[in-house]
C-alpha atoms as a PDB file:
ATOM      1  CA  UNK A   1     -10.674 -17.395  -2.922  1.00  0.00           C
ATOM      2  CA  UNK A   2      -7.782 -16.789  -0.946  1.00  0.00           C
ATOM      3  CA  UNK A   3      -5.778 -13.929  -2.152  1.00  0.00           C
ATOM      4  CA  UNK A   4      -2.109 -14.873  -1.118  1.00  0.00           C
ATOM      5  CA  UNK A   5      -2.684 -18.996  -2.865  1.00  0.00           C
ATOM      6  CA  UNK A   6      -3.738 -16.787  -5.771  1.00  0.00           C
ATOM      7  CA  UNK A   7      -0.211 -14.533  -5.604  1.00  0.00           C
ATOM      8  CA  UNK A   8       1.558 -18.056  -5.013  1.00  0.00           C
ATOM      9  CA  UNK A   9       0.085 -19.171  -8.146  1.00  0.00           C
ATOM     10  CA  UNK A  10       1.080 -16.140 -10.178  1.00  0.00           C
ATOM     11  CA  UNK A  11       4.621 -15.715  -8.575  1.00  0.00           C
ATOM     12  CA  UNK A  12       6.469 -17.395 -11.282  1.00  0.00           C
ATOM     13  CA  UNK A  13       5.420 -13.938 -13.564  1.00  0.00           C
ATOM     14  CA  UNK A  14       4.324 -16.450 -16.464  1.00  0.00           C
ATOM     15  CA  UNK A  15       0.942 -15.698 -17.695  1.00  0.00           C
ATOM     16  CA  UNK A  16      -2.032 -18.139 -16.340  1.00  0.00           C
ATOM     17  CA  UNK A  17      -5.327 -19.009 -18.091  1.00  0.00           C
ATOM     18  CA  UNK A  18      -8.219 -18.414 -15.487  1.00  0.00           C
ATOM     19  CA  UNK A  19      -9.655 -21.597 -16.142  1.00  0.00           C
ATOM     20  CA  UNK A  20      -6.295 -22.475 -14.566  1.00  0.00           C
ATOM     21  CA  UNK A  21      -6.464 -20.526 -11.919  1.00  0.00           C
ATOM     22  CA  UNK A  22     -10.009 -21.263 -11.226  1.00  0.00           C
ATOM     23  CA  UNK A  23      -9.088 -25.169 -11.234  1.00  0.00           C
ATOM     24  CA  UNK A  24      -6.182 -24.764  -8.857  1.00  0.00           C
ATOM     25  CA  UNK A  25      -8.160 -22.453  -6.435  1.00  0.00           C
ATOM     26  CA  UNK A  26     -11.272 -24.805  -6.892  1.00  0.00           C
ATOM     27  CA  UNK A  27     -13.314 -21.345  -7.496  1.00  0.00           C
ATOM     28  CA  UNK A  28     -15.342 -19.942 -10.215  1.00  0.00           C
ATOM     29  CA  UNK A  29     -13.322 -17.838 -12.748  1.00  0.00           C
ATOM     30  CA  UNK A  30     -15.533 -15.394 -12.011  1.00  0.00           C
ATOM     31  CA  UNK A  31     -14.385 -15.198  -7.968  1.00  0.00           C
ATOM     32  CA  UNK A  32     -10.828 -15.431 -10.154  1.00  0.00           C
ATOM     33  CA  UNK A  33     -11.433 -12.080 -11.364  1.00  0.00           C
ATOM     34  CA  UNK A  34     -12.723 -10.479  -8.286  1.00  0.00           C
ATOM     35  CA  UNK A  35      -9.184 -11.096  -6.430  1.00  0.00           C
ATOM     36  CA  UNK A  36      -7.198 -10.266  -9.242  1.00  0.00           C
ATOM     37  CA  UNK A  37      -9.302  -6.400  -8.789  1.00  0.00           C
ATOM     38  CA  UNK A  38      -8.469  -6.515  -5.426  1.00  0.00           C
ATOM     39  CA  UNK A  39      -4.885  -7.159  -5.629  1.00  0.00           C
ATOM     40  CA  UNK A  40      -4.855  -4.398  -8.013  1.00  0.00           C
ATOM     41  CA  UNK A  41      -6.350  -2.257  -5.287  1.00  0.00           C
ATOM     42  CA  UNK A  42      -3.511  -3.601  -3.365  1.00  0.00           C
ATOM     43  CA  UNK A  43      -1.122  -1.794  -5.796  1.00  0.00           C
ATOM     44  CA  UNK A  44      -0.411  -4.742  -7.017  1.00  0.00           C
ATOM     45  CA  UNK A  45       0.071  -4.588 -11.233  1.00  0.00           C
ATOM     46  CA  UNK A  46      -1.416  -7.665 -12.897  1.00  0.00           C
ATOM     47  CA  UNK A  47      -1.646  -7.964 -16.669  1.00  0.00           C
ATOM     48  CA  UNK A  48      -4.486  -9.581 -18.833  1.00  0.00           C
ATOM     49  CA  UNK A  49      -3.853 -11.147 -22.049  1.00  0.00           C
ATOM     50  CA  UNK A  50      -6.959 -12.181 -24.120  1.00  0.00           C
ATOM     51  CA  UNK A  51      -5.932 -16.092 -24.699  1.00  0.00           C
ATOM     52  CA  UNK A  52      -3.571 -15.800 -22.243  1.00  0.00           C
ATOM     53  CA  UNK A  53      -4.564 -14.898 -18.598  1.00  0.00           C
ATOM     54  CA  UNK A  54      -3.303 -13.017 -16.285  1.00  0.00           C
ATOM     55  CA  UNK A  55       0.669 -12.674 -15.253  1.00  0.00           C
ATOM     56  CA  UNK A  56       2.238 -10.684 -12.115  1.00  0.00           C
ATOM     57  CA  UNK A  57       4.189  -8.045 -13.727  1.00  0.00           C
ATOM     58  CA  UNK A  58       7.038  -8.045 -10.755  1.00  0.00           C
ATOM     59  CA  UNK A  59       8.934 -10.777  -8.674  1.00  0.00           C
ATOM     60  CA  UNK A  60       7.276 -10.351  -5.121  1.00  0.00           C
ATOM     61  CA  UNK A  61       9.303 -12.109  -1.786  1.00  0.00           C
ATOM     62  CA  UNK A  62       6.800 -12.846   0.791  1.00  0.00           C
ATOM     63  CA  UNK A  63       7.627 -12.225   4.760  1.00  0.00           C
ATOM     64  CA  UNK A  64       8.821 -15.645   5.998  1.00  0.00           C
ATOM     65  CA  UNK A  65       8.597 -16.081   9.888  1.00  0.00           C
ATOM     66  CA  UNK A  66      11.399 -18.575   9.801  1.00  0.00           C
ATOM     67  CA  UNK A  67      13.553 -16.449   7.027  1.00  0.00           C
ATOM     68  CA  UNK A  68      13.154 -13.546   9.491  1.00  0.00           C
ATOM     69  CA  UNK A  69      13.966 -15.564  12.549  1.00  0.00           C
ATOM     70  CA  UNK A  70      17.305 -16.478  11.042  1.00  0.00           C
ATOM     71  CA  UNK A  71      18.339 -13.127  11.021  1.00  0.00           C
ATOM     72  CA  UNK A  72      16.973 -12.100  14.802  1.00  0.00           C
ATOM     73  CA  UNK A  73      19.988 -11.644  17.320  1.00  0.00           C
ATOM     74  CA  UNK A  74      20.127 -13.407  20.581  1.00  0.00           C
ATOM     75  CA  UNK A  75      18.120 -10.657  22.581  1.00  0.00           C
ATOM     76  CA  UNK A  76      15.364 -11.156  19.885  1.00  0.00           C
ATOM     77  CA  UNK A  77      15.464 -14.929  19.862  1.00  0.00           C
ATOM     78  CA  UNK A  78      12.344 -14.924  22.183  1.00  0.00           C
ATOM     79  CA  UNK A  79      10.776 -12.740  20.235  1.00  0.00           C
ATOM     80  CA  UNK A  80       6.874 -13.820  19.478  1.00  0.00           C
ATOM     81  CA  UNK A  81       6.601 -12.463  15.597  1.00  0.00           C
ATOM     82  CA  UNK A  82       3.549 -13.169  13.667  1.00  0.00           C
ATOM     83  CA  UNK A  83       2.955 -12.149   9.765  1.00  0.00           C
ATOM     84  CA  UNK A  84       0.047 -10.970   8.429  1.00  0.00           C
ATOM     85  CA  UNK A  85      -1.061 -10.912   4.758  1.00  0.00           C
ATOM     86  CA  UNK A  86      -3.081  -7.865   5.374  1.00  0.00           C
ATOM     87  CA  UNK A  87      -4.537  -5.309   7.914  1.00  0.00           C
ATOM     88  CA  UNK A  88      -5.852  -2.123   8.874  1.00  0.00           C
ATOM     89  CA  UNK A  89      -2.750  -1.022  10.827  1.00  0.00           C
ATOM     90  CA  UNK A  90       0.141  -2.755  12.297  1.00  0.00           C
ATOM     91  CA  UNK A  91      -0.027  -0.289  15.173  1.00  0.00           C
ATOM     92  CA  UNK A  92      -3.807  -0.965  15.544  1.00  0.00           C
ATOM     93  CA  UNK A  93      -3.154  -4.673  15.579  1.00  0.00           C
ATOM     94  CA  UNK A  94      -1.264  -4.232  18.696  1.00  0.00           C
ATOM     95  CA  UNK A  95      -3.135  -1.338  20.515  1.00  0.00           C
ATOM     96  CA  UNK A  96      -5.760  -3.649  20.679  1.00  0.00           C
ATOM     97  CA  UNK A  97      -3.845  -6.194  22.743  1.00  0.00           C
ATOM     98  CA  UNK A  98      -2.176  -3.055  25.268  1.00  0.00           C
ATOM     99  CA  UNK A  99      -2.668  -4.898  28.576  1.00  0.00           C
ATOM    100  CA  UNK A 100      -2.918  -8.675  27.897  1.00  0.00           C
ATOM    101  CA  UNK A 101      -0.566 -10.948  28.525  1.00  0.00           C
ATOM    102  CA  UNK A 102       1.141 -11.852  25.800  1.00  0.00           C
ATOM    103  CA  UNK A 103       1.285  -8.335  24.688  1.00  0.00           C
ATOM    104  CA  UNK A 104       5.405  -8.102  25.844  1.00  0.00           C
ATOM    105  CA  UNK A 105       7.622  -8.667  22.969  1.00  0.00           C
ATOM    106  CA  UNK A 106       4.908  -8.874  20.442  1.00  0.00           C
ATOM    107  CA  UNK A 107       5.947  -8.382  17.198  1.00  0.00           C
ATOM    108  CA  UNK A 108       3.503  -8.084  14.091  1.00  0.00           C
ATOM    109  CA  UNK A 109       4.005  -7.388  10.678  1.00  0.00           C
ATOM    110  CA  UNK A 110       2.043  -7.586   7.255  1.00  0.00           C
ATOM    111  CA  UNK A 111       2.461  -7.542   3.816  1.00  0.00           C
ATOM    112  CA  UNK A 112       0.225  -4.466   3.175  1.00  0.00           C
ATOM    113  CA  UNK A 113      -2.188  -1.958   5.378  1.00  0.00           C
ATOM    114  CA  UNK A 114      -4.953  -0.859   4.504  1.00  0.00           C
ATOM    115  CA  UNK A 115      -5.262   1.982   6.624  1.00  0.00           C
ATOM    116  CA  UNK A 116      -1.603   2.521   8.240  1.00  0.00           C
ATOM    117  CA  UNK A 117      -1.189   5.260  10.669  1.00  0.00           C
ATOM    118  CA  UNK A 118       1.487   8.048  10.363  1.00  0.00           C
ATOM    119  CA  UNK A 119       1.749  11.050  12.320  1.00  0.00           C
ATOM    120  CA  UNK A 120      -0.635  13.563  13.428  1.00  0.00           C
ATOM    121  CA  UNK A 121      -3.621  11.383  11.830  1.00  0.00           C
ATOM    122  CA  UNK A 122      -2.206  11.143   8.451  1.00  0.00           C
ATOM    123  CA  UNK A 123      -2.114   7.438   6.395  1.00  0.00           C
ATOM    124  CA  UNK A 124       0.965   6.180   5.856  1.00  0.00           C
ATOM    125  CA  UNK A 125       1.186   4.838   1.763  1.00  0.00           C
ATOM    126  CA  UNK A 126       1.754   0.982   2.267  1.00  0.00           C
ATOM    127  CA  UNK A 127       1.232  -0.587  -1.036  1.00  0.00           C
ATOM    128  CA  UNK A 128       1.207  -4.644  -0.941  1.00  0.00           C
ATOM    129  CA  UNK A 129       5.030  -6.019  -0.567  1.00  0.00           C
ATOM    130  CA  UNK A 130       6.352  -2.054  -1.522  1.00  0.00           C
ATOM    131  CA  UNK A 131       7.739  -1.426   2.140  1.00  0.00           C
ATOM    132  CA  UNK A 132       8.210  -3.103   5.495  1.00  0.00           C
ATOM    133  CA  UNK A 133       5.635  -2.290   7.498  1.00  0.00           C
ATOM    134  CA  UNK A 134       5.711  -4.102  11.484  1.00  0.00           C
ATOM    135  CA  UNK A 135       4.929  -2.638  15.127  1.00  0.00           C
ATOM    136  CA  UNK A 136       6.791  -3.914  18.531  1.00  0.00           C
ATOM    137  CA  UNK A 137       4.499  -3.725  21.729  1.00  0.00           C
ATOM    138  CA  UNK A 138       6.904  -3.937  24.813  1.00  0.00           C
ATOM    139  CA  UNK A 139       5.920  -3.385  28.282  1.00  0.00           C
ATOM    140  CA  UNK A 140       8.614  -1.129  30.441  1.00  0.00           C
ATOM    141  CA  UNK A 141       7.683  -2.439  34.561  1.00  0.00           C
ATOM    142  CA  UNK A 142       8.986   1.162  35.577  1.00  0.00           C
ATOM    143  CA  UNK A 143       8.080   4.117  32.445  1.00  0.00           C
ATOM    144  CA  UNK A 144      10.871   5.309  30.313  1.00  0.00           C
ATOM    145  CA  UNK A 145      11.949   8.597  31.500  1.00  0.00           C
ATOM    146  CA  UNK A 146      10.653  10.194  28.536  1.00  0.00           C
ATOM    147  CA  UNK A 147       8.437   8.634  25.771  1.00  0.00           C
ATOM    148  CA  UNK A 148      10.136  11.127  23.465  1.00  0.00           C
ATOM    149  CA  UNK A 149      13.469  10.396  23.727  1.00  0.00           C
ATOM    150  CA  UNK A 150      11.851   6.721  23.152  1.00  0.00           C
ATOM    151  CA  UNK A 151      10.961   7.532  19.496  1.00  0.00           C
ATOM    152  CA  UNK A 152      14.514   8.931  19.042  1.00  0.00           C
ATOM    153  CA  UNK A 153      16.050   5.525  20.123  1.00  0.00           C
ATOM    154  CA  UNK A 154      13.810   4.241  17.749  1.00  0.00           C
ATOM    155  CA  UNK A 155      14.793   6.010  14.956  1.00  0.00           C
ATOM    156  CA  UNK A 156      18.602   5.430  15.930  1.00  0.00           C
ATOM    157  CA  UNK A 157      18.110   1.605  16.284  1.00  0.00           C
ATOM    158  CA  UNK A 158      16.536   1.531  12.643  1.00  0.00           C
ATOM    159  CA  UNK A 159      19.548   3.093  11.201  1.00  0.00           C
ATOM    160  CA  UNK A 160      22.423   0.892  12.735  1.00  0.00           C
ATOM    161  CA  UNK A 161      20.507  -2.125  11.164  1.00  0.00           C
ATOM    162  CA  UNK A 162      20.703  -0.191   7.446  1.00  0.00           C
ATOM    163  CA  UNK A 163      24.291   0.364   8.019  1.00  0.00           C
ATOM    164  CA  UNK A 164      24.857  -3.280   8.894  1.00  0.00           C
ATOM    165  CA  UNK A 165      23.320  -3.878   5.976  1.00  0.00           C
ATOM    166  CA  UNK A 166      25.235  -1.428   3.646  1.00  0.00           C
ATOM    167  CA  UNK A 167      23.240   1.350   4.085  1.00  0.00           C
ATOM    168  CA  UNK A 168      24.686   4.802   4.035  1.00  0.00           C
ATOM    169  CA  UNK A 169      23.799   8.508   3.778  1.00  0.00           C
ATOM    170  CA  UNK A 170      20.688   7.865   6.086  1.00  0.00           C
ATOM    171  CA  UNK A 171      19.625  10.584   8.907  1.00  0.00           C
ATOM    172  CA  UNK A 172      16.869  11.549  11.234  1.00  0.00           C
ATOM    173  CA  UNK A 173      14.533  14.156  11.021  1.00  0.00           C
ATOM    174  CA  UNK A 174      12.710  15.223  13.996  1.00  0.00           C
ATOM    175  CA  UNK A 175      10.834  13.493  15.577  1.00  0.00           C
ATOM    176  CA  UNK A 176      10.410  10.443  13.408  1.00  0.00           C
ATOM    177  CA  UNK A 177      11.317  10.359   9.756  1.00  0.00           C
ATOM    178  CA  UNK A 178      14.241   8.444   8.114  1.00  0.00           C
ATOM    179  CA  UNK A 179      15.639  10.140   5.578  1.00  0.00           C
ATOM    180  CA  UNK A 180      17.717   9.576   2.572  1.00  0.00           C
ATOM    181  CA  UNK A 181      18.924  12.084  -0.474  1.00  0.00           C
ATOM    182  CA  UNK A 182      16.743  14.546   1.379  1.00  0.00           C
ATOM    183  CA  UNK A 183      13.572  12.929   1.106  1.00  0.00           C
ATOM    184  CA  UNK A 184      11.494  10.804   3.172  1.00  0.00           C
ATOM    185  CA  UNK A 185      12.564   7.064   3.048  1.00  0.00           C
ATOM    186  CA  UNK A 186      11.139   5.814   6.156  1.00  0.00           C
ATOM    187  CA  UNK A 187       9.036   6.619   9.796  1.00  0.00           C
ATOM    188  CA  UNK A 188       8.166   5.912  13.287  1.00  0.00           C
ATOM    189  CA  UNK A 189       5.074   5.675  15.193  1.00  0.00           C
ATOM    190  CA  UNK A 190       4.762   5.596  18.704  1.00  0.00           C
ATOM    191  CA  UNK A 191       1.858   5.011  21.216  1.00  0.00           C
ATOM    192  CA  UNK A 192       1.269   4.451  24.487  1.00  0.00           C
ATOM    193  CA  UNK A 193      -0.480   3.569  27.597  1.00  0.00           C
ATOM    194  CA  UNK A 194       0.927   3.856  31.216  1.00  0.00           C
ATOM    195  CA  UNK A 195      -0.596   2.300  34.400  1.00  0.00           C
ATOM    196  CA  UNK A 196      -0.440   4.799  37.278  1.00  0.00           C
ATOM    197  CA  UNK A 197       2.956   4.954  38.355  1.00  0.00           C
ATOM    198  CA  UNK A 198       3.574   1.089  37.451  1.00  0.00           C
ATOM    199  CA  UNK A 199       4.051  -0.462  34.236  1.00  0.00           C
ATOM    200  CA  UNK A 200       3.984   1.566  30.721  1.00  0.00           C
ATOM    201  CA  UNK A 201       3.248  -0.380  27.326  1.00  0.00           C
ATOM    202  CA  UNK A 202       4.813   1.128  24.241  1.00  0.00           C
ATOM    203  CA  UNK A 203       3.798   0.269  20.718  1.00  0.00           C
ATOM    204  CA  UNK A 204       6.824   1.295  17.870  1.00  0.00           C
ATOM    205  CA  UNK A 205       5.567   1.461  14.446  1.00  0.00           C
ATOM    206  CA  UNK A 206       8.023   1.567  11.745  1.00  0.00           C
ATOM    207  CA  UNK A 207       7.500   1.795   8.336  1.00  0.00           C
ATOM    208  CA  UNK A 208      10.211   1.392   5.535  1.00  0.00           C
ATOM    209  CA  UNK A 209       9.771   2.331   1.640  1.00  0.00           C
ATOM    210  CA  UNK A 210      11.298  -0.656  -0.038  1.00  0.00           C
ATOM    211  CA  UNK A 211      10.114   0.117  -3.605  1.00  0.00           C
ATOM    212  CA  UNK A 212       7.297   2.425  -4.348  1.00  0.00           C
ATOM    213  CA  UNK A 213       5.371   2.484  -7.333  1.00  0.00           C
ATOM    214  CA  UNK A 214       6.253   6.188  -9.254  1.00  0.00           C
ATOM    215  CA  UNK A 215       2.886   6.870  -9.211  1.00  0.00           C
ATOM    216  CA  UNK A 216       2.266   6.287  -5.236  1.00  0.00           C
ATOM    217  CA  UNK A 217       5.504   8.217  -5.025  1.00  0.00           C
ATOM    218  CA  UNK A 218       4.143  11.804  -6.864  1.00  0.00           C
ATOM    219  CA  UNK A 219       0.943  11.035  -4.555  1.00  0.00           C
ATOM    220  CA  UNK A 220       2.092  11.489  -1.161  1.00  0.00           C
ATOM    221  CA  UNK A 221       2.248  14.969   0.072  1.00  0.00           C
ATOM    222  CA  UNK A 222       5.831  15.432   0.952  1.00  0.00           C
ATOM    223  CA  UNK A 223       8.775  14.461  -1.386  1.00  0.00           C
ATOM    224  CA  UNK A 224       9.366  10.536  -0.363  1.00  0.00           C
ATOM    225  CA  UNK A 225      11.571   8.130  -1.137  1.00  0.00           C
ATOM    226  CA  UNK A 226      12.566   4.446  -1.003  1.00  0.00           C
ATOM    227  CA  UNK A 227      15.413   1.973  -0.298  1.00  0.00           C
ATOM    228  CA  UNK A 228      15.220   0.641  -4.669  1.00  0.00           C
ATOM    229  CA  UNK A 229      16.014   4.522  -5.362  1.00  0.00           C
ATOM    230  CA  UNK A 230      19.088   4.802  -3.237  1.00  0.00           C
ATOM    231  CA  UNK A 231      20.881   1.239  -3.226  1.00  0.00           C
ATOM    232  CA  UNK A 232      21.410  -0.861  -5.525  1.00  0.00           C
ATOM    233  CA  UNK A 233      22.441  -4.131  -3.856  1.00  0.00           C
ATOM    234  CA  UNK A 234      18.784  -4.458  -1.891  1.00  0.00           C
ATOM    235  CA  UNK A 235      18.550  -7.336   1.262  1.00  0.00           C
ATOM    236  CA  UNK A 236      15.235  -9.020   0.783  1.00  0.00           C
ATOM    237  CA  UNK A 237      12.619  -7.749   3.199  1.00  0.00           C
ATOM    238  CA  UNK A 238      12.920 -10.794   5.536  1.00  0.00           C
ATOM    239  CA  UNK A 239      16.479  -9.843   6.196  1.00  0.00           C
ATOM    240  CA  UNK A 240      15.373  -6.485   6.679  1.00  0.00           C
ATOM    241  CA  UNK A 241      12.925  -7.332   8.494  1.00  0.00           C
ATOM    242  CA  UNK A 242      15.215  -9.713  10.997  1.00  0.00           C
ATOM    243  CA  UNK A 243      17.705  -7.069  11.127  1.00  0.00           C
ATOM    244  CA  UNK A 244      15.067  -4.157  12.293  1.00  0.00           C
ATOM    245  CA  UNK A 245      13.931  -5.933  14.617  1.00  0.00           C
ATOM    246  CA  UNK A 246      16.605  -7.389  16.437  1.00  0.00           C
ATOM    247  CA  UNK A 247      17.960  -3.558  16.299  1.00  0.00           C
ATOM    248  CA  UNK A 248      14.556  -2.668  18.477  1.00  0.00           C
ATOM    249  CA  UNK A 249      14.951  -5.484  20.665  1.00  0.00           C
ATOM    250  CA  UNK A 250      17.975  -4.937  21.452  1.00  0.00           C
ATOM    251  CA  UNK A 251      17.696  -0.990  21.989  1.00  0.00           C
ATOM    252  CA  UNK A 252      14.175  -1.674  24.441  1.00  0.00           C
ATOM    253  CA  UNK A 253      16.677  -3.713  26.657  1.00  0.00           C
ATOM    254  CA  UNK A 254      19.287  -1.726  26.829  1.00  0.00           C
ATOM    255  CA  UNK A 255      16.820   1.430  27.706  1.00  0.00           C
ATOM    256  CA  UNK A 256      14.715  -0.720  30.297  1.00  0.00           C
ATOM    257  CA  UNK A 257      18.260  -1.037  32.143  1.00  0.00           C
ATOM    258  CA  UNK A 258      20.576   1.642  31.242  1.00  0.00           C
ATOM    259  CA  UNK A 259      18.714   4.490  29.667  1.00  0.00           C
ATOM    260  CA  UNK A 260      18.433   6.666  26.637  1.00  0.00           C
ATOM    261  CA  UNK A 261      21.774   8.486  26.887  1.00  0.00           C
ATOM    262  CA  UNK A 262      23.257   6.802  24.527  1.00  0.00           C
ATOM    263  CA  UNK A 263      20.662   6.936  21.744  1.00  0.00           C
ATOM    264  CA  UNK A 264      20.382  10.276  22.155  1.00  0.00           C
ATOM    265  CA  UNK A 265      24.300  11.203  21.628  1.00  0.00           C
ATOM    266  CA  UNK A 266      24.006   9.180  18.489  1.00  0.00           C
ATOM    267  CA  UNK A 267      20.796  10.592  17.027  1.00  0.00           C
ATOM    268  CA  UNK A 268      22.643  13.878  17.436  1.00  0.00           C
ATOM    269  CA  UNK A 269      25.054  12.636  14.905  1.00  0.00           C
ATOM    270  CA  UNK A 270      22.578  11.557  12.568  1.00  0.00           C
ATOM    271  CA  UNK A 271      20.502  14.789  13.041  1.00  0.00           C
ATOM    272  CA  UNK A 272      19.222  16.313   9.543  1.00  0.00           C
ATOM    273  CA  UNK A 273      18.072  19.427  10.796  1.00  0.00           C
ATOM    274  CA  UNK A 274      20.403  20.484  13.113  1.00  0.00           C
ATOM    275  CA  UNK A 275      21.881  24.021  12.202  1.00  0.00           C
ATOM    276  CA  UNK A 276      19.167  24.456   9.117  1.00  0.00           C
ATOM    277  CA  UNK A 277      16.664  27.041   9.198  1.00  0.00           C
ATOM    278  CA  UNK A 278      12.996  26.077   9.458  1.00  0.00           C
ATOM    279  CA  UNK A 279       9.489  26.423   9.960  1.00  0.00           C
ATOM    280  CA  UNK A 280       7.581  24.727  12.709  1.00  0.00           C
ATOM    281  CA  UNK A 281       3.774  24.277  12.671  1.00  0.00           C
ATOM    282  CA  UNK A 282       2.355  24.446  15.842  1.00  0.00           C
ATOM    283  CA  UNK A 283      -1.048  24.634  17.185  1.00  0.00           C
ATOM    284  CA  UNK A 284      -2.585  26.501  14.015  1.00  0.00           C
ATOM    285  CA  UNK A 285       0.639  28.825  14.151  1.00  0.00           C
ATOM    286  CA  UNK A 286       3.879  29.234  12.099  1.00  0.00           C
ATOM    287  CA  UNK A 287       7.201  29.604  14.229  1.00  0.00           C
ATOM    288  CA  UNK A 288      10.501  30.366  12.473  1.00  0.00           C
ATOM    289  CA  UNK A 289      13.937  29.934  13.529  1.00  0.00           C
ATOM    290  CA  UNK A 290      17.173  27.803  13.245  1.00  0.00           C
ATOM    291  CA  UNK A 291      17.188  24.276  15.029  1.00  0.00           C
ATOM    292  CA  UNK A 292      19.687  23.263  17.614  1.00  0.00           C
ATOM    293  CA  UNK A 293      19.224  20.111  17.990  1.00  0.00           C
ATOM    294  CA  UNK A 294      17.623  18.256  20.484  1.00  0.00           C
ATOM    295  CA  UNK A 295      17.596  17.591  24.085  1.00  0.00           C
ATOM    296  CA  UNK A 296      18.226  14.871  26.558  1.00  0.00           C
ATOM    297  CA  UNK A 297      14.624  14.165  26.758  1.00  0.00           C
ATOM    298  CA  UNK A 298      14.372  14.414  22.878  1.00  0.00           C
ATOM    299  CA  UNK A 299      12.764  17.573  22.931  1.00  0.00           C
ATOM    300  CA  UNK A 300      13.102  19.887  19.908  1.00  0.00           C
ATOM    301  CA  UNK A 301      15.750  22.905  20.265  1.00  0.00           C
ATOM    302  CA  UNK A 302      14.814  25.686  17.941  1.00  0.00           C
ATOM    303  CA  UNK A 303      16.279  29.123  18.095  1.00  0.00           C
ATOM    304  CA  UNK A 304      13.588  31.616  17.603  1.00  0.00           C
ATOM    305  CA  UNK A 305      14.208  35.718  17.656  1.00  0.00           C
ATOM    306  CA  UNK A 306      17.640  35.011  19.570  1.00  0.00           C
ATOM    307  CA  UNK A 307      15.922  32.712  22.517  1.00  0.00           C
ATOM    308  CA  UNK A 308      16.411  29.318  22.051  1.00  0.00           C
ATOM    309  CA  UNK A 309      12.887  27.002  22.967  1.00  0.00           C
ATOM    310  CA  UNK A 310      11.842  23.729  23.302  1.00  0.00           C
ATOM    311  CA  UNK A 311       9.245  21.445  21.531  1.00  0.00           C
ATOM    312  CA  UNK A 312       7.591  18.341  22.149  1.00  0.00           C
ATOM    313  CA  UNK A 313       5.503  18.330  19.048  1.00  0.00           C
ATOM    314  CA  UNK A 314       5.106  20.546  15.635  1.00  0.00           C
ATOM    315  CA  UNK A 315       5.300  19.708  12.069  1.00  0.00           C
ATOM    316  CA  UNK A 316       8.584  21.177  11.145  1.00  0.00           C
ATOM    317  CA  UNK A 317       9.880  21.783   7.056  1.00  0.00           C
ATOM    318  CA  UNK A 318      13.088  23.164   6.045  1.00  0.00           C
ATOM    319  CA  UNK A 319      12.983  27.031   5.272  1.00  0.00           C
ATOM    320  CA  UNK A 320      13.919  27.041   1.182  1.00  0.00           C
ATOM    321  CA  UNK A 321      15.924  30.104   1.986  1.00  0.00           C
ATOM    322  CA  UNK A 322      18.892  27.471   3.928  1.00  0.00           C
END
């Protein structure tokens, strides 16, 4: 049975009979039952009523290519989007396509992952229609100066499309999370793969927290987030969605022809860490100081025993004692 016609048929959040479901589906009630477990898997909550059947306990919105399209801008018009119901990872979707044809301008996105990729090997919670999760390949003919400074764009271009919608009180945290009432709300994943000296293909993951489950929430590791928590007027994700990505389009442009200057004097302004005292893990070691920011090739700035170094990677906390 296929999962999303079964969604469809419970989107209306009215209770159905599986002999219902089972007739619309043209299935046995038993293969009924087996996709309502996975859908539960999915983080999905489904209730069973004895008489009654089953009923979706919340509204979901389903990515729409053409609702998302309507919201692209004119650099993203040509965009080649395609929407998945689920996957492994986003990112992975795309990696696999680094070096074929249509792989410039490729954007994919799905309604849950199964095994989405955040930084430094750790999963990245995407529950079924609880975030936005998509990934951009683009092919630069001549590498970006620095990949880092990349991921800061990145980050930058997210933002200005939550302010356009009415999104405030949002800021970066090196090198990739969004965050919002100092907790993480959102992040960024890039990979790579350059030929020698020629072109350079770039896959951005981005992953947004739309509404988390409270449970998922206490789960995850580090204190997290989501856009339900912090705004009340929400877009739906297709807006979102359209918005984001015409944001990234727009930025990979402007960097293929005039650089990252300007992303980088604006993630300065957005920069949560900048001045605060923290802790950097690096390499199996603990380095303390006070963070100054970052620099023109997004490089870390951190201010440790009076000499002020640079970073290109490190898992870095605020110090409690700020």
């Amino acid at each position: 049975m296929d999962s999303r016609k079964l969604l469809e048929c419970l989107a209306d959040n009215e209770y159905h009979s599986g002999n219902r479901l089972s007739s619309q589906a043209g299935v046995s009630r038993t293969a009924v039952w087996k996709e309502i477990k996975k859908l539960r898997r999915f983080g999905l909550t489904i209730n069973s009523r004895h008489g009654k059947g089953y009923r979706l306990e919340d509204a979901l919105e389903f990515l729409n290519e053409t609702e998302i399209r309507n919201e692209l801008n004119q650099p993203a018009a040509g965009s080649r989007i395609e929407v998945l119901f689920e996957t492994d990872s986003t990112n992975g979707y795309l990696i696999d396509r680094l070096g074929s044809p249509d792989f410039h301008n490729y954007i994919v996105l799905a309604e849950c992952q199964h095994d989405g990729k955040g930084r430094r090997g750790k999963t990245w919670v995407s529950p079924f229609a609880g975030g936005l999760y998509l990934s951009i390949g683009w092919r630069f003919e001549a590498p970006p100066a620095s990949l880092n400074a990349l991921s800061l764009a990145a980050g930058v271009a997210v933002i200005d499309a939550l302010k356009k919608l009415g999104m405030t009180g949002v800021y970066l945290k090196w090198p990739n999370d969004v965050i919002c009432d100092h907790k993480k709300m959102g992040g960024i994943l890039l990979q790579s793969r350059s030929e020698t000296g020629v072109s350079c293909d770039v896959v951005i993951g981005i992953g947004i927290n739309v509404c988390l489950p409270g449970e998922l929430k206490s789960a995850i590791e580090q204190p997290a987030t989501d856009l339900s928590s912090n705004f009340g007027q929400l877009p739906s994700r297709n807006k979102l969605a359209g918005k984001i990505i015409g944001g990234q389009v727009s930025m990979l442009n402007h960097v293929a022809d005039e650089g990252m200057g300007e992303y980088i004097a604006e993630w300065r302004k957005l920069d949560y860490l900048s001045g605060r005292k923290a802790e950097l893990l690096l390499s199996g070691q603990s380095l303390k100081g006070r963070v100054k920011g970052v620099d023109d090739n997004g490089l870390l700035l951190m201010e440790i025993n009076g000499v002020t170094r640079k970073f290109s990677s490190g898992e870095i906390s605020v110090r409690v004692d700020n």
